[in-house]
N, C-alpha and C. Protein backbone atom coordinates (compact mmCIF):
# COMPACT_ATOMS: atom_id res chain seq x y z
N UNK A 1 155.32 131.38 57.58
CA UNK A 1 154.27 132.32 57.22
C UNK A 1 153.08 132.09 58.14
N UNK A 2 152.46 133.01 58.73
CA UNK A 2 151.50 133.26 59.48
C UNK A 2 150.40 132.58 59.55
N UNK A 3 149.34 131.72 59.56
CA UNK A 3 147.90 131.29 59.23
C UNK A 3 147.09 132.71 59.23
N UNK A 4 146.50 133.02 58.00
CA UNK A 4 145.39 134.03 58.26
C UNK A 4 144.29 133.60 58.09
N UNK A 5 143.75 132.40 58.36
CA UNK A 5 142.57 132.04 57.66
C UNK A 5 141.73 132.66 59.12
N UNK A 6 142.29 132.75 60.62
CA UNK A 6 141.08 133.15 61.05
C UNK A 6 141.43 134.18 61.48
N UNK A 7 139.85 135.16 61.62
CA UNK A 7 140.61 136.57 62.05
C UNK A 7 139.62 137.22 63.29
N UNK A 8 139.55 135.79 64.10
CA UNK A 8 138.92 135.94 65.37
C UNK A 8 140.30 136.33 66.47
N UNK A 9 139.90 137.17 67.44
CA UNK A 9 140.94 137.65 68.33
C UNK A 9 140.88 136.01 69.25
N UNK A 10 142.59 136.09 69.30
CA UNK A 10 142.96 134.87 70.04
C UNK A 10 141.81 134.35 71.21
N UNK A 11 141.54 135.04 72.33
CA UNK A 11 140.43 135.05 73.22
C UNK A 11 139.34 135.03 72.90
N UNK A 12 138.56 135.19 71.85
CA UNK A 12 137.70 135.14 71.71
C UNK A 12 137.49 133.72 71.17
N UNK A 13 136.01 133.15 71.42
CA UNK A 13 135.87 131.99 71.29
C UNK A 13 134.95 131.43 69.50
N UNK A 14 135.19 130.19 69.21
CA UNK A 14 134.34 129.95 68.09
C UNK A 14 133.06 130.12 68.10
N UNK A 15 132.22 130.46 67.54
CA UNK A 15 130.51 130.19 67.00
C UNK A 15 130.00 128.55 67.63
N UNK A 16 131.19 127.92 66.96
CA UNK A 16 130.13 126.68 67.50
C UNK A 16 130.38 126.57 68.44
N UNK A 17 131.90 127.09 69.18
CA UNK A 17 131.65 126.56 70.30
C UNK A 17 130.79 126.96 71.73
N UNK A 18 130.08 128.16 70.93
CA UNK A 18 129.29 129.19 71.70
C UNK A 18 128.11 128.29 71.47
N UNK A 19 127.55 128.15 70.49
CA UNK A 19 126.00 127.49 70.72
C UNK A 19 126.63 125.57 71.23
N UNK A 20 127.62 125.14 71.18
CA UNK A 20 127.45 124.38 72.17
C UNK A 20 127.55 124.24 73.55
N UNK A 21 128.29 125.28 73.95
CA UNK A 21 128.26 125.70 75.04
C UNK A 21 126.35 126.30 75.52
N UNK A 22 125.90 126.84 74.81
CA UNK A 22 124.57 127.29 74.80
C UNK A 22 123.29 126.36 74.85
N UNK A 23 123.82 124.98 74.17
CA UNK A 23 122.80 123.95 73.64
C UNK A 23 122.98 123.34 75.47
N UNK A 24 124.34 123.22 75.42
CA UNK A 24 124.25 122.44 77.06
C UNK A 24 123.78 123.29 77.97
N UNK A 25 123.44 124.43 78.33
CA UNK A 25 123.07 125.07 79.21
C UNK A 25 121.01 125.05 79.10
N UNK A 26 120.65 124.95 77.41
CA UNK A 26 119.13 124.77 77.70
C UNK A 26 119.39 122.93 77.97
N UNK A 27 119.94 122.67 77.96
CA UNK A 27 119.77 120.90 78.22
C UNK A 27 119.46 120.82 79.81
N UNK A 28 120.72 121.23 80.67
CA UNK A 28 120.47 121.51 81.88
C UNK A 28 119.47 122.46 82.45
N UNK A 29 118.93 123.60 82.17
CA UNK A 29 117.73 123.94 82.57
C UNK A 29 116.69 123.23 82.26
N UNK A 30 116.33 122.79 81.39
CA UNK A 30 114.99 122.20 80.78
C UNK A 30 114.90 121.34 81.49
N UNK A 31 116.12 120.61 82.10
CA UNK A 31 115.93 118.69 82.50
C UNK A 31 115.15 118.68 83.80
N UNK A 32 115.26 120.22 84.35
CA UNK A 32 114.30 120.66 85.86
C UNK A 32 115.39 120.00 87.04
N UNK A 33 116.69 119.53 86.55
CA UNK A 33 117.18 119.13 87.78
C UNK A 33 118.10 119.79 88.51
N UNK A 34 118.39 120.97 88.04
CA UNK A 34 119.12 121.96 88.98
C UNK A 34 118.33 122.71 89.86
N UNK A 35 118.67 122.84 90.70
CA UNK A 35 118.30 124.43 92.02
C UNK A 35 118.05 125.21 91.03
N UNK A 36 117.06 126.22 91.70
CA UNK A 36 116.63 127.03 91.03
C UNK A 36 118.02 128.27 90.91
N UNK A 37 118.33 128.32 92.11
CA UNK A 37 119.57 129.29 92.00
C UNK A 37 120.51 128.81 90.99
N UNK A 38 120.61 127.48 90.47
CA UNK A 38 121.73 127.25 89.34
C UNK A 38 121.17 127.17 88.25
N UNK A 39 119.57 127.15 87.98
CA UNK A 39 118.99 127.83 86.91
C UNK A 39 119.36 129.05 86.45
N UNK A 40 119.35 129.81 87.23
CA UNK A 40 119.34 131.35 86.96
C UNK A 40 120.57 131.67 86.63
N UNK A 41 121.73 131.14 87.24
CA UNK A 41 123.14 131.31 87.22
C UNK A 41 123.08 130.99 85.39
N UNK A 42 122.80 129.59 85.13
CA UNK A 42 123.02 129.21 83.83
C UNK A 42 122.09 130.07 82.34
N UNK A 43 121.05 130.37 82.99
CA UNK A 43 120.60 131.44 82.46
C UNK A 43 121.18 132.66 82.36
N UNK A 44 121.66 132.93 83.10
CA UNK A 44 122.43 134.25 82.95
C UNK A 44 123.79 134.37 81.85
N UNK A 45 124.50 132.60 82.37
CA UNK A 45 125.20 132.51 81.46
C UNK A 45 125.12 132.75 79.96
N UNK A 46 124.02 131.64 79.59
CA UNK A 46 123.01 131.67 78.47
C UNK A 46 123.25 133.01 77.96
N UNK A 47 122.78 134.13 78.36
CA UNK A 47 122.55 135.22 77.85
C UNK A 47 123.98 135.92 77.09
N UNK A 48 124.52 135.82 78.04
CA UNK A 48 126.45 136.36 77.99
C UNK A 48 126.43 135.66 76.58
N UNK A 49 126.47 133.85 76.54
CA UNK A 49 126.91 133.12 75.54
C UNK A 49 126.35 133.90 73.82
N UNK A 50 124.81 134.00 74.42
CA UNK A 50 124.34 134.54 73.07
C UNK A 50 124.54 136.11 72.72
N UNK A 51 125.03 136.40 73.51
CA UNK A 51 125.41 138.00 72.90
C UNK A 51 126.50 138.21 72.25
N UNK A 52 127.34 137.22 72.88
CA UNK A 52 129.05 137.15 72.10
C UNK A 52 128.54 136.33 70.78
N UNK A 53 127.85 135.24 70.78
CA UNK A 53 127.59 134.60 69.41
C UNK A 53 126.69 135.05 68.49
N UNK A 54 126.30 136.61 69.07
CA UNK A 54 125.70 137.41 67.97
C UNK A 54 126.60 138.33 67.45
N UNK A 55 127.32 138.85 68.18
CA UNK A 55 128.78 139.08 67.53
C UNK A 55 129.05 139.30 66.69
N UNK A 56 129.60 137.97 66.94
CA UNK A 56 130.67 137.06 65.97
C UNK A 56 129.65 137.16 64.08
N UNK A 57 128.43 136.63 64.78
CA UNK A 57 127.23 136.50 63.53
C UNK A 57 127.29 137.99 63.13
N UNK A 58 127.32 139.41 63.76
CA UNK A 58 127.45 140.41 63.16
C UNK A 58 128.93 141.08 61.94
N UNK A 59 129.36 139.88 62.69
CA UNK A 59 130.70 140.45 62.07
C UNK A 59 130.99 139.39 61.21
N UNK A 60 130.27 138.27 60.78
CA UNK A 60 130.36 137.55 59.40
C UNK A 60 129.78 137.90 58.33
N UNK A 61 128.28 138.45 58.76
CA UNK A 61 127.60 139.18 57.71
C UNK A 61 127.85 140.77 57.62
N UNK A 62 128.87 141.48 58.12
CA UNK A 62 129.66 142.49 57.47
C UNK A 62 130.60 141.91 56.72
N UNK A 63 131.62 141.08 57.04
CA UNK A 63 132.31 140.53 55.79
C UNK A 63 131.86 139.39 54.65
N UNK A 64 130.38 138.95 54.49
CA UNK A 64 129.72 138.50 53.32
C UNK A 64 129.39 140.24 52.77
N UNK A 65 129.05 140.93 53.31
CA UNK A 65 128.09 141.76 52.64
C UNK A 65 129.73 142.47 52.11
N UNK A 66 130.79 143.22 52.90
CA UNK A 66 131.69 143.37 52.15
C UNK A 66 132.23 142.80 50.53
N UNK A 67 132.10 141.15 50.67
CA UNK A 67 132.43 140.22 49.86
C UNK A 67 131.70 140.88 48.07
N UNK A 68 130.07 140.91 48.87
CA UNK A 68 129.17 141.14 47.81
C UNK A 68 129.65 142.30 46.82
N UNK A 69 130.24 143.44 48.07
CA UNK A 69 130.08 144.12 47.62
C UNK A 69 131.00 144.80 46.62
N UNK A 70 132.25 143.86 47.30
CA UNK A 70 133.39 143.44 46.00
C UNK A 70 133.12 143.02 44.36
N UNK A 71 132.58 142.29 44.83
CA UNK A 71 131.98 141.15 43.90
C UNK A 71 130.99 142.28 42.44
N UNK A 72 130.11 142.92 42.98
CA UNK A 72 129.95 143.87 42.58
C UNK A 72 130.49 145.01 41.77
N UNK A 73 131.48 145.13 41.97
CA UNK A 73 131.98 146.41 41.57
C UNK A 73 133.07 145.90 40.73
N UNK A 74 133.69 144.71 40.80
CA UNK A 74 134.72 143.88 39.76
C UNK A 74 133.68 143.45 38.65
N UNK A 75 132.52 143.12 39.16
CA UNK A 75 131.33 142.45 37.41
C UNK A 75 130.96 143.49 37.10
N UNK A 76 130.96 144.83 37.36
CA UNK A 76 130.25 146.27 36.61
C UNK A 76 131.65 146.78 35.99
N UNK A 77 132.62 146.31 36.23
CA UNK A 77 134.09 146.67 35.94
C UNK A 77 134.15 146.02 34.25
């Protein structure tokens, strides 16, 4: 039988592993010891990282708010 517990597309990556991937990229800019050109590169990255890990965050709080809204309509039941 299948695992359904996750229902992230194979390629797509975890949450945490997005803000750790994210945490190391302000570590390395902040430390001032990269080129500025590999600032920007990692910054750029940065950005990519947090758009996919807003996502993911959009699409957990459609399925809490789904949840609720279950939840809801079985206690008025």
């Amino acid at each position: 039988m299948p695992n359904k517990q996750k229902k992230t597309q194979p390629d797509q990556p975890r949450y945490e592993d997005l803000v750790s991937q994210i945490e190391t990229l302000v570590d390395q800019i902040e430390s001032g010891d990269l080129p500025l050109e590999e600032s920007i590169k990692g910054y750029e990255q940065g950005t990519k990282l947090i758009k996919q890990a807003r996502a993911i965050l959009d699409q957990a709080q459609q399925r809490v708010e789904a949840i609720d809204l279950n939840q809801s309509k079985e206690s008025s039941d």
